[in-house]
N, C-alpha and C. Protein backbone atom coordinates (compact mmCIF):
# COMPACT_ATOMS: atom_id res chain seq x y z
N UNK A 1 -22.48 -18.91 -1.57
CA UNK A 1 -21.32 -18.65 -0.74
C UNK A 1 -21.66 -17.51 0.22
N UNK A 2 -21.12 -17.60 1.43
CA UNK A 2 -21.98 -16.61 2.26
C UNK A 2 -20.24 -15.88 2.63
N UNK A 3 -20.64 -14.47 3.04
CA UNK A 3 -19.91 -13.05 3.28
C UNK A 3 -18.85 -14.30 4.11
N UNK A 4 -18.72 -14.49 4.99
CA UNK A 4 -17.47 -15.52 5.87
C UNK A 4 -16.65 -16.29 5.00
N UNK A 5 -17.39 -16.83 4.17
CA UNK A 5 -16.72 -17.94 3.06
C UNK A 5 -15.45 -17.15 2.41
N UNK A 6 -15.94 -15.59 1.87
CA UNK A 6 -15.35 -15.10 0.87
C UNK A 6 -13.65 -14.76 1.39
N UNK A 7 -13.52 -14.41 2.32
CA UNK A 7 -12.63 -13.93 2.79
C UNK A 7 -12.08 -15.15 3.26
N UNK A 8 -10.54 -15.59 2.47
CA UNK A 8 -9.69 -16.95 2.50
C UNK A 8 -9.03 -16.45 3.83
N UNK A 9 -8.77 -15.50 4.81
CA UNK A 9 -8.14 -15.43 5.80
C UNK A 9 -8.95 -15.11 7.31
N UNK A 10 -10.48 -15.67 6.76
CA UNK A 10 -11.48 -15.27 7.71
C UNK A 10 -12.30 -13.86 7.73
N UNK A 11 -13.18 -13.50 7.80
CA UNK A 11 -13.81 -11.95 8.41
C UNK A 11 -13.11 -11.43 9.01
N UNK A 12 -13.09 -10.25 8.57
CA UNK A 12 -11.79 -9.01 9.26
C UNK A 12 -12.90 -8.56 10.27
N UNK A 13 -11.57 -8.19 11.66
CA UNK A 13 -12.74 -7.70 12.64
C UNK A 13 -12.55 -6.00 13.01
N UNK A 14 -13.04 -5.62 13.57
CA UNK A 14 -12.48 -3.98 13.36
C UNK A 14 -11.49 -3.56 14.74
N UNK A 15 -10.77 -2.80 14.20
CA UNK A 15 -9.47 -2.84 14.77
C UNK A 15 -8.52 -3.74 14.28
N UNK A 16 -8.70 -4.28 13.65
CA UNK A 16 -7.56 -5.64 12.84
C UNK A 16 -6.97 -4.96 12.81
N UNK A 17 -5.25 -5.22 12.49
CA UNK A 17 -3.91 -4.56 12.20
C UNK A 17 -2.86 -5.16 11.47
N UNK A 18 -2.58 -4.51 9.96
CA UNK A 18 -1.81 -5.47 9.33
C UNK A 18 -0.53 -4.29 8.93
N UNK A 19 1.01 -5.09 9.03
CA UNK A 19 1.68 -4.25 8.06
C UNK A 19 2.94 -5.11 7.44
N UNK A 20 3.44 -4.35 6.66
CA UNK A 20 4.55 -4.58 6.06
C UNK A 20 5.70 -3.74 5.61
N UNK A 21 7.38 -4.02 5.61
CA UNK A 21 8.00 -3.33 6.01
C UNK A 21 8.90 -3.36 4.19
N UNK A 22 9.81 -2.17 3.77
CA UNK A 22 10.39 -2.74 2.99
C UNK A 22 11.35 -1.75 2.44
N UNK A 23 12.41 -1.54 2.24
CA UNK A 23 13.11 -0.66 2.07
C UNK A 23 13.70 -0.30 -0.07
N UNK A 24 13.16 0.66 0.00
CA UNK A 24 12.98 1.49 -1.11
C UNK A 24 14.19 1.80 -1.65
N UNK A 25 14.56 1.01 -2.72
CA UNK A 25 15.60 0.97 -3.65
C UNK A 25 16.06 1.69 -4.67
N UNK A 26 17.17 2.42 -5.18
CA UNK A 26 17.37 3.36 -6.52
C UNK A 26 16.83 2.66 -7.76
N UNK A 27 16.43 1.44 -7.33
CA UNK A 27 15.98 0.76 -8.98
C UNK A 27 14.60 0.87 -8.98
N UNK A 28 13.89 1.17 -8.08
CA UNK A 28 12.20 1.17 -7.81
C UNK A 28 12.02 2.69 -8.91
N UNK A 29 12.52 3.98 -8.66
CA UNK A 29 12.40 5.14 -9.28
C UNK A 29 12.24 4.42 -11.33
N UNK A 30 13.54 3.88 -11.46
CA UNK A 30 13.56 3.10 -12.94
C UNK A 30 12.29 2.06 -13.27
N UNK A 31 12.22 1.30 -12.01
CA UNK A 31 11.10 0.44 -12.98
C UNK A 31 9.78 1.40 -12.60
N UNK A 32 9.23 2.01 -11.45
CA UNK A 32 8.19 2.76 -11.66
C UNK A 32 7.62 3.81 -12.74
N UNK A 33 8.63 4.56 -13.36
CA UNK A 33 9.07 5.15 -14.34
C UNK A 33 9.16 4.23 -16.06
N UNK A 34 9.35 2.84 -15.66
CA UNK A 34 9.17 2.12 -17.33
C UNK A 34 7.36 1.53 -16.80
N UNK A 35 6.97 1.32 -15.73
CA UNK A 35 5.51 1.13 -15.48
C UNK A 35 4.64 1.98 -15.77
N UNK A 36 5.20 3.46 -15.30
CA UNK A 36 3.76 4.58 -15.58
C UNK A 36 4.48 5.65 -16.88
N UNK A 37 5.68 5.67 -16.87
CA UNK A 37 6.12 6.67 -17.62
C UNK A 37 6.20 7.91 -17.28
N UNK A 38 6.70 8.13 -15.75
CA UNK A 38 6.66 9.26 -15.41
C UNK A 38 8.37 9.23 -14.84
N UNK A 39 8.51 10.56 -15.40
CA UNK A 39 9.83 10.94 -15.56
C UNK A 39 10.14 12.66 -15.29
N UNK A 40 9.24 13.01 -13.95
CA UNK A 40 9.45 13.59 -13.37
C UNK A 40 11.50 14.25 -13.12
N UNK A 41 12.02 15.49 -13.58
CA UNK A 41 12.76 15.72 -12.67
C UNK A 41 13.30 15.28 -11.22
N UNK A 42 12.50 15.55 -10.54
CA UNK A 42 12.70 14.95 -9.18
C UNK A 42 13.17 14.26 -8.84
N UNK A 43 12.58 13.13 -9.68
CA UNK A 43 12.88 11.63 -9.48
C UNK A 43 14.40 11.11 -10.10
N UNK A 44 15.42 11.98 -10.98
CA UNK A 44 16.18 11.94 -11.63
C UNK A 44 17.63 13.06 -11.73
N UNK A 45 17.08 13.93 -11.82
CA UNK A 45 18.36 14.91 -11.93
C UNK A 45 18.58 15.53 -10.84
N UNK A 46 19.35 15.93 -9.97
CA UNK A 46 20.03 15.94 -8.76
C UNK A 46 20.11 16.90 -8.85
N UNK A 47 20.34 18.06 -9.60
CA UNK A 47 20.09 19.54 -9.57
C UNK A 47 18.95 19.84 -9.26
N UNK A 48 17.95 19.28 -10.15
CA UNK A 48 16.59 19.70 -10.38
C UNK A 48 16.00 19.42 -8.86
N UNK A 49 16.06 18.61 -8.68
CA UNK A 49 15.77 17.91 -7.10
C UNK A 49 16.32 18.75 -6.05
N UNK A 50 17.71 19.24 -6.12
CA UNK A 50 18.15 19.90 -4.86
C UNK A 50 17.61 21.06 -4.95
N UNK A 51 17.35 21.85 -6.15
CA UNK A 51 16.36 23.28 -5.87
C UNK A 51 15.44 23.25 -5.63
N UNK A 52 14.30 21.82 -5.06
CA UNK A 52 13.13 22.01 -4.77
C UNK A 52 12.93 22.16 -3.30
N UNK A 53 12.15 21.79 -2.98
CA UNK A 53 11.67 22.25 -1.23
C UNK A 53 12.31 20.36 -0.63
N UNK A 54 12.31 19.78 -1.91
CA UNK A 54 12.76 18.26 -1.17
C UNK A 54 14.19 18.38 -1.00
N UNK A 55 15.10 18.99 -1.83
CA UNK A 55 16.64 19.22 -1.65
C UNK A 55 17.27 17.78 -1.79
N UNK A 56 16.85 17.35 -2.16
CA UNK A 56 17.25 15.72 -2.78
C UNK A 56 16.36 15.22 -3.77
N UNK A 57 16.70 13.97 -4.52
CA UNK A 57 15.69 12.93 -5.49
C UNK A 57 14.85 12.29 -4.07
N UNK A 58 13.87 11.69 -5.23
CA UNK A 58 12.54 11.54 -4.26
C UNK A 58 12.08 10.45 -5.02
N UNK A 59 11.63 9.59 -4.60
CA UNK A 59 10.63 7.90 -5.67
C UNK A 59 9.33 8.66 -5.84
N UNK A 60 8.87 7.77 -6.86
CA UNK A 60 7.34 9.25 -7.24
C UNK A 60 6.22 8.04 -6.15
N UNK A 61 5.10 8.98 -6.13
CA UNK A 61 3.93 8.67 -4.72
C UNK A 61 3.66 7.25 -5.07
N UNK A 62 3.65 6.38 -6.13
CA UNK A 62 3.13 5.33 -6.81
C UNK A 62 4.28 4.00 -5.53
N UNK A 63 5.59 4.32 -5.93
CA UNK A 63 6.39 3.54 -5.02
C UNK A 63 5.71 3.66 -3.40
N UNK A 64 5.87 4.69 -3.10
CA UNK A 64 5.42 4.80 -1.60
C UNK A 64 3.63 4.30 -1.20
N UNK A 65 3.01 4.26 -2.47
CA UNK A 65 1.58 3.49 -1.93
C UNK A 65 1.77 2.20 -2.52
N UNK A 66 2.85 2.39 -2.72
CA UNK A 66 2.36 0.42 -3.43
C UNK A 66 2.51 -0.57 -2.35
N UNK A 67 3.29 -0.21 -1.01
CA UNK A 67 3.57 -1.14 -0.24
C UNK A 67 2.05 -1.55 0.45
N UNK A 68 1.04 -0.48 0.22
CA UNK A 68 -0.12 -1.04 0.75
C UNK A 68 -0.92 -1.84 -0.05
N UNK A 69 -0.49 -1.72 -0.90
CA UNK A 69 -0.97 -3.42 -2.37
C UNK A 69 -0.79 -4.18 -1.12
N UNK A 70 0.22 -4.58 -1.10
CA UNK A 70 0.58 -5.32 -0.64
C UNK A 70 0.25 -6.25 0.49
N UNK A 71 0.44 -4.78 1.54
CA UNK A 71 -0.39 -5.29 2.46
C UNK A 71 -1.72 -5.93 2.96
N UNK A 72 -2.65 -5.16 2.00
CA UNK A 72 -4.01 -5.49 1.62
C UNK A 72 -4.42 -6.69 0.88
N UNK A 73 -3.21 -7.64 0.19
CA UNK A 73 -3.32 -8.68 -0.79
C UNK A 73 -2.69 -9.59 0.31
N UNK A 74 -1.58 -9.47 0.68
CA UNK A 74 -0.98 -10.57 1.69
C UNK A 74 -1.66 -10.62 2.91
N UNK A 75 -1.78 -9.51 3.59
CA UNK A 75 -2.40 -9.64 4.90
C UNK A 75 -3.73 -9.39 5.39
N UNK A 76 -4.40 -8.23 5.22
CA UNK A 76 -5.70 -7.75 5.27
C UNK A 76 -6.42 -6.82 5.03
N UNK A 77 -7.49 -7.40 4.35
CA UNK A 77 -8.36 -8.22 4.04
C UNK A 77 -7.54 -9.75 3.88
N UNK A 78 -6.65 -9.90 3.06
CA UNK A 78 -5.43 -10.94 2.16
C UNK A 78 -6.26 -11.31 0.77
N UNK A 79 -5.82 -12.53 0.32
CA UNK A 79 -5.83 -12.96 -0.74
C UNK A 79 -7.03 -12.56 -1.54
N UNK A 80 -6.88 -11.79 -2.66
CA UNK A 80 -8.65 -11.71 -3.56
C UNK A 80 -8.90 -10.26 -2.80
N UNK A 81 -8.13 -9.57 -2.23
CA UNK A 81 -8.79 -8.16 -2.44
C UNK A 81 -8.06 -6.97 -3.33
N UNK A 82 -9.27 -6.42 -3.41
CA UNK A 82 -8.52 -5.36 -4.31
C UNK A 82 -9.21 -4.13 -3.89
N UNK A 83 -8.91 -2.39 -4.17
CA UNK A 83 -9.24 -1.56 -3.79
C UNK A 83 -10.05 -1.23 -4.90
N UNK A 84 -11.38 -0.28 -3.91
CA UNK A 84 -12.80 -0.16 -4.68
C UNK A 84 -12.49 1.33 -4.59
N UNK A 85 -11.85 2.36 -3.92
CA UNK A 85 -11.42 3.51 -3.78
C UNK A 85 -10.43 4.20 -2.62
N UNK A 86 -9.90 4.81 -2.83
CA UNK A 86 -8.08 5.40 -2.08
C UNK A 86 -8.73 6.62 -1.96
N UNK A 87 -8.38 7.25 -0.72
CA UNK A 87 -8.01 8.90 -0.77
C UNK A 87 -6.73 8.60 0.27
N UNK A 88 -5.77 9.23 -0.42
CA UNK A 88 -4.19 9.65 0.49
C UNK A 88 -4.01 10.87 -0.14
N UNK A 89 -3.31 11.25 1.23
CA UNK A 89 -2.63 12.40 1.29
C UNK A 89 -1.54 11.71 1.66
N UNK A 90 -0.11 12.59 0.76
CA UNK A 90 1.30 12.17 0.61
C UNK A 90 1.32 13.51 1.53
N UNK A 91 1.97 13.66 2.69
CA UNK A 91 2.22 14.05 3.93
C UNK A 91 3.88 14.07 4.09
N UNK A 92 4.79 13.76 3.32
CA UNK A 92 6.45 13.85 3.14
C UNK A 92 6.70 12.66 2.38
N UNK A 93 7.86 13.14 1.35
CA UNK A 93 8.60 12.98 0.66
C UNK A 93 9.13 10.82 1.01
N UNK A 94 10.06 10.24 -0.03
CA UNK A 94 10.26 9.32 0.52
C UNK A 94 11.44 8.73 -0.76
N UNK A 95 12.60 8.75 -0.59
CA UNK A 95 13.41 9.17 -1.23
C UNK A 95 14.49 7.19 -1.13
N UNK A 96 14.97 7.29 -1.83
CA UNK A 96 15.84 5.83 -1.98
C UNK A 96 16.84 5.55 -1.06
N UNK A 97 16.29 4.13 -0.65
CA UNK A 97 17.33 3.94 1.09
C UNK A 97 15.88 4.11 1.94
N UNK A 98 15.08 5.05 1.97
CA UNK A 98 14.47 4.65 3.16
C UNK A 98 13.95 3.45 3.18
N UNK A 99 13.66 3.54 4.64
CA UNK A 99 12.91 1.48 4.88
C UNK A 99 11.54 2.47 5.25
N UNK A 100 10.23 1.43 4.41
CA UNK A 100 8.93 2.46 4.40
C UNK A 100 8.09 0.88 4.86
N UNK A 101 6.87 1.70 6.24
CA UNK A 101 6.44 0.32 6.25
C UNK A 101 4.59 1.23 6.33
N UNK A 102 4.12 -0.08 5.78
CA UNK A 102 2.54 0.04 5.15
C UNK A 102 1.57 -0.44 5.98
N UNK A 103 0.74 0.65 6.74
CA UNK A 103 0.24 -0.26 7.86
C UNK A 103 -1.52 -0.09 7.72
N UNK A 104 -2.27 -1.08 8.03
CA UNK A 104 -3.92 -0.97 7.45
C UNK A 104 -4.19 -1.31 9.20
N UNK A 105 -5.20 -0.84 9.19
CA UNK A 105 -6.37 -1.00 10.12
C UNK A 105 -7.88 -0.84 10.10
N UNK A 106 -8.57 -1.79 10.31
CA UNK A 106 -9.80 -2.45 9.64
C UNK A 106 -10.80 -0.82 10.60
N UNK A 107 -11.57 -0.26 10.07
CA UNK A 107 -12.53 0.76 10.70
C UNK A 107 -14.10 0.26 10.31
N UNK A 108 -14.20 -0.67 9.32
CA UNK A 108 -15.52 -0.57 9.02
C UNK A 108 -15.06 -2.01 8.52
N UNK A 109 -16.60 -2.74 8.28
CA UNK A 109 -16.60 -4.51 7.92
C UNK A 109 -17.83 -4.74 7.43
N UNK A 110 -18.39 -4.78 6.52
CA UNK A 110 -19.92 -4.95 6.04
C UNK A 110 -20.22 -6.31 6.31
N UNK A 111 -21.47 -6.94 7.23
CA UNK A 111 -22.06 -7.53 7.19
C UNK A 111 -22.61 -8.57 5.68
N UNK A 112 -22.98 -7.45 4.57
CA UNK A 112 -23.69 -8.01 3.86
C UNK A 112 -22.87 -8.36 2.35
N UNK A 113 -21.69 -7.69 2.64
CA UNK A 113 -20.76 -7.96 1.39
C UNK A 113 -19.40 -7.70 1.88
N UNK A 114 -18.29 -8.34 1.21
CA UNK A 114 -16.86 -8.76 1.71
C UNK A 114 -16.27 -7.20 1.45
N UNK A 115 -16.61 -5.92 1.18
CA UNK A 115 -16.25 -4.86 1.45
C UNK A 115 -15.71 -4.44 3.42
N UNK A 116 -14.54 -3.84 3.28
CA UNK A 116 -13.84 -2.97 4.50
C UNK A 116 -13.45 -2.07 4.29
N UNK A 117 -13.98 -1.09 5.40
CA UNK A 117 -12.81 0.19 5.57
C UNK A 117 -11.68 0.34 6.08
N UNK A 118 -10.58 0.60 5.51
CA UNK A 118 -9.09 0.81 6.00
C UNK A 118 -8.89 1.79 6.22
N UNK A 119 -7.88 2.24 7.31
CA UNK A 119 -7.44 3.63 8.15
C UNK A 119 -5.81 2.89 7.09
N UNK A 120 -5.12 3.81 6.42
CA UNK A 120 -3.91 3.55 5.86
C UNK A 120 -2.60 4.28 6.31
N UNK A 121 -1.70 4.07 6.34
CA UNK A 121 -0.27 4.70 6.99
C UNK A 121 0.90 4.19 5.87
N UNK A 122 1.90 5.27 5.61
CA UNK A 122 2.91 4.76 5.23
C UNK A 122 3.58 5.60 6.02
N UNK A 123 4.82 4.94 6.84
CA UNK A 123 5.93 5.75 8.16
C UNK A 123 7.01 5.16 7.43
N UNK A 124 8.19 6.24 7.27
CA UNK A 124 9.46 5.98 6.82
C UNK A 124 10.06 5.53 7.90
N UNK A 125 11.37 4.47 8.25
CA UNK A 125 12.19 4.45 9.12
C UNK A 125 12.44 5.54 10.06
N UNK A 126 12.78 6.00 10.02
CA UNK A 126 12.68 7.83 11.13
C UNK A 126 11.12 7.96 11.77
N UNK A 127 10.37 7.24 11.09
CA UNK A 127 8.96 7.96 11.89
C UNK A 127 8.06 8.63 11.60
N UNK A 128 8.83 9.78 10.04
CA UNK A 128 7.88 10.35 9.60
C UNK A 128 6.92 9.54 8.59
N UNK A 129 5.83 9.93 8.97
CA UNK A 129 4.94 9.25 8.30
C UNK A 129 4.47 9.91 6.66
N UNK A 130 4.59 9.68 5.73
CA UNK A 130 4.61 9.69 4.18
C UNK A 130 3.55 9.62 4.02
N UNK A 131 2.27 8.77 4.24
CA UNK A 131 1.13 8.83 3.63
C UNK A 131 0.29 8.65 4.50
N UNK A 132 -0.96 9.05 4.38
CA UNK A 132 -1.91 8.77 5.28
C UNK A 132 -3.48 8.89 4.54
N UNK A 133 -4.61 8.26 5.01
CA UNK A 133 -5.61 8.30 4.53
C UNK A 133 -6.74 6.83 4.77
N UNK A 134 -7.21 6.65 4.06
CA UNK A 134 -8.54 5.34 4.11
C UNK A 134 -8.58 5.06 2.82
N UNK A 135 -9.28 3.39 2.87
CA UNK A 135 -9.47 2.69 1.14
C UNK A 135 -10.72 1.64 1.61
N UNK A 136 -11.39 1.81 0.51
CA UNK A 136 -12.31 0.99 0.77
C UNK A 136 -11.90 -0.33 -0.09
N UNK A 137 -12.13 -1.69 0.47
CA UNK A 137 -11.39 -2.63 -0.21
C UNK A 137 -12.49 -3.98 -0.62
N UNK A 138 -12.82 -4.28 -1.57
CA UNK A 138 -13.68 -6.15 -1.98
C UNK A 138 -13.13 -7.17 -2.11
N UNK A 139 -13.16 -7.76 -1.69
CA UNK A 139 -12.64 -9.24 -1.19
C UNK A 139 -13.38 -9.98 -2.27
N UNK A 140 -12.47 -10.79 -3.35
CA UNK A 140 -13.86 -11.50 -3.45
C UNK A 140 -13.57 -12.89 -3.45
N UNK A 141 -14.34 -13.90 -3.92
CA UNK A 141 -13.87 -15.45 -3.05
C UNK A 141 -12.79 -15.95 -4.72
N UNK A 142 -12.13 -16.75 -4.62
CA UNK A 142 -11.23 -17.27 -5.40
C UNK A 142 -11.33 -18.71 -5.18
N UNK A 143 -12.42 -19.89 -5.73
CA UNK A 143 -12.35 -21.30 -4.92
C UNK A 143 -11.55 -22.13 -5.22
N UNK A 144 -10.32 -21.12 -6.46
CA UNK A 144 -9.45 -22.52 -7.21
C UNK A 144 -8.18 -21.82 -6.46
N UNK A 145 -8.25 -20.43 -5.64
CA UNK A 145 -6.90 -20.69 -5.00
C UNK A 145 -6.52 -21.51 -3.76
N UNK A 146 -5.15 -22.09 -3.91
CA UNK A 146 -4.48 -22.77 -2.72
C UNK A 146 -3.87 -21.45 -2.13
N UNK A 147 -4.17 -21.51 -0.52
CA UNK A 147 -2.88 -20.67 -0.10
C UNK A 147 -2.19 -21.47 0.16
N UNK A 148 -0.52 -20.85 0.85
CA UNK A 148 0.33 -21.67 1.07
C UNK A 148 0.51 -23.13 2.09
N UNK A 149 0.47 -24.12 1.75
CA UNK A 149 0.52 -25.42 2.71
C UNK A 149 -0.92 -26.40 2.27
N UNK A 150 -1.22 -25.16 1.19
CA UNK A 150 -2.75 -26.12 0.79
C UNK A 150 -2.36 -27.14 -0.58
N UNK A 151 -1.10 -26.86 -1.06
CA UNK A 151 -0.56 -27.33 -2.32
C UNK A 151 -1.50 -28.44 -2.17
């Protein structure tokens, strides 16, 4: 199978641009919290939260990078990738009700293996941007998946 094959949505080219949009719910804090078990203050008691520098509850960093799962599985790279390493910096807060959207852009594309470099963004509705950083991502081939219309 050659490096082109692997990637079900074609070779990413650099500069590619993928995102996704999605607005961050009071129930995301609960199930992120029965997923990792973190039960942060913050994320919960409304006192505790208003004496911090956030002055409100806040979803913990896990909600606010997950929308780039996402992006990286649905759109690009898409289907069959997964992350080989993350560095983000959480850059502001991102609290329930906002609409948070996850945006990748391809910086690097290996020739010799289905590995890319991603430039990463998470921007809240308002603009401020929540996360920022790069992921290196492997694609790898899947020959028993259908995507959609291949049923």
């Amino acid at each position: 199978m050659t490096t082109t094959e692997t990637w079900p949505l074609g070779m990413p080219e650099l500069g590619a641009k993928a995102e996704l949009s999605r607005t961050v719910g009071p129930d995301d804090i609960a199930l992120f919290t029965e997923l990792s078990g973190d039960r942060n203050p913050l994320h919960y008691d409304d006192a505790a939260a208003k004496s911090s520098r956030f002055g409100e509850i806040v979803v913990q960093g896990g909600v606010t990078s997950a929308i780039l799962n996402a992006v990286v599985a649905e759109k690009l790279p898409g289907p069959g990738t997964v992350f080989l390493s993350v560095s983000w910096n959480f850059t502001a807060p991102t609290r329930p009700g906002d609409i948070i959207t996850g945006q990748v852009e391809v910086t690097e594309v290996r020739e010799d293996k289905p590995i890319t470099k991603l430039k990463c963004t998470v921007v809240r509705g308002d603009g401020t941007v929540a996360l920022e950083g790069t992921a290196v991502c492997f694609t790898m081939a899947m020959s028993d998946w259908k995507g959609p219309g291949d049923e």
